[in-house]
Protein backbone atom coordinates (compact mmCIF):
# COMPACT_ATOMS: atom_id res chain seq x y z
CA UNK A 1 -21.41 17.94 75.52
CA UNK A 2 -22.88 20.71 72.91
CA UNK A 3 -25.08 19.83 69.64
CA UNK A 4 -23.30 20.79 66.93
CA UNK A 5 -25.04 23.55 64.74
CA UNK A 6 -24.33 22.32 61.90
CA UNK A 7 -27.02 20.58 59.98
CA UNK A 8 -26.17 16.82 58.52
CA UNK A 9 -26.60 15.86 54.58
CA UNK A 10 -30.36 14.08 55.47
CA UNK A 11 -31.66 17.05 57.40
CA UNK A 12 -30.67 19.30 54.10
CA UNK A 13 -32.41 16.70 51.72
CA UNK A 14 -35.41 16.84 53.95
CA UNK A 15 -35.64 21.27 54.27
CA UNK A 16 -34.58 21.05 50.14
CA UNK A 17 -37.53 18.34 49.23
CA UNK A 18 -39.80 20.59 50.77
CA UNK A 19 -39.23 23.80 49.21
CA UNK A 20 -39.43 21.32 46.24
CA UNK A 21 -42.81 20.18 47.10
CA UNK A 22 -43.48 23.68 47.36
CA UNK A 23 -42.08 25.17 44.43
CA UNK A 24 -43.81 25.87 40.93
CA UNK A 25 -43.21 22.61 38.87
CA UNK A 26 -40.76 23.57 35.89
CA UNK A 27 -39.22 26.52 37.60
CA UNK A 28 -35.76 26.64 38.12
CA UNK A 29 -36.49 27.43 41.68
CA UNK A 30 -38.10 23.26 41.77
CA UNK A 31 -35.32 22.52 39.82
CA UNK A 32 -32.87 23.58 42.38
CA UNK A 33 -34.16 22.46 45.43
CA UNK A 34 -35.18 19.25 43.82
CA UNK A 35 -31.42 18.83 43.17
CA UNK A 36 -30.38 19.55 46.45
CA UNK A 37 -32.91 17.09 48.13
CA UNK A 38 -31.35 14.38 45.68
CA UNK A 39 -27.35 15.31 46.32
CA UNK A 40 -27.63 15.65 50.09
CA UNK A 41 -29.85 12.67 50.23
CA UNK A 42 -27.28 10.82 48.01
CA UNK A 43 -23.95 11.87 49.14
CA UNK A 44 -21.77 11.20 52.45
CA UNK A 45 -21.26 14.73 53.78
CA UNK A 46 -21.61 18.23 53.07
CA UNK A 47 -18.39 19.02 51.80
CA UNK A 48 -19.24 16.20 48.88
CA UNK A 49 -22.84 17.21 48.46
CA UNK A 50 -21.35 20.76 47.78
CA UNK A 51 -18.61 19.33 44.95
CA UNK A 52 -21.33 17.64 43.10
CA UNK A 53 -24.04 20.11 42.91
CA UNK A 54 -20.90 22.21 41.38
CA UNK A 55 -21.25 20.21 38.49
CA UNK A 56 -25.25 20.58 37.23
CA UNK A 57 -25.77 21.91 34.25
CA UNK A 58 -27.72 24.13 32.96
CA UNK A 59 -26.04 26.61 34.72
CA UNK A 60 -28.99 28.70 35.99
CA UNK A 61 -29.77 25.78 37.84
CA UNK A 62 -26.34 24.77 39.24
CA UNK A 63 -25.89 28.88 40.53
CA UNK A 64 -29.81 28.54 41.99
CA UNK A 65 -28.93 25.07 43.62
CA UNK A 66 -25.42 26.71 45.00
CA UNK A 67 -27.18 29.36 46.32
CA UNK A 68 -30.18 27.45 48.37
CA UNK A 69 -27.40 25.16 49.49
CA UNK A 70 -25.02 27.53 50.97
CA UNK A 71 -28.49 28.83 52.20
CA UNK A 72 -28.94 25.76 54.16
CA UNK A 73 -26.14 24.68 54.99
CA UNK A 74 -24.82 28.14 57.00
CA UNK A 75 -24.41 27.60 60.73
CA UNK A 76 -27.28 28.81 62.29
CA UNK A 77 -26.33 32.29 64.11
């Protein structure tokens, strides 16, 4: 049996939530890993997380949380 590299919805919240910890409170970077942390945390799989972060608004935000997710969410290499 292999592991499977891809990452599930709770490990994303977890790696998002911290780069929300870490990130300046008010910046859109917070913003969008904040957002992440709550979709993945909140939704049933990736493919789901991804649909719903497609809809935040503003849209600085929604392109910044696209971005870290896809981020995440790659297979590792």
């Amino acid at each position: 049996m292999t592991a499977s590299s891809e990452r599930d919805n709770l490990d994303l919240a977890a790696t998002a939530q911290e780069l929300a910890d870490n990130a300046q409170a008010g910046s859109i970077d917070h913003a969008a890993a904040a957002s992440v942390a709550i979709t993945c945390a909140t939704t049933r799989d990736i493919t789901h997380a991804r649909t719903v972060l497609g809809g935040l608004t503003p849209d600085e935000v929604r392109q910044a949380a696209l971005d870290l997710f896809d981020r995440l969410s790659a297979p590792a290499e």
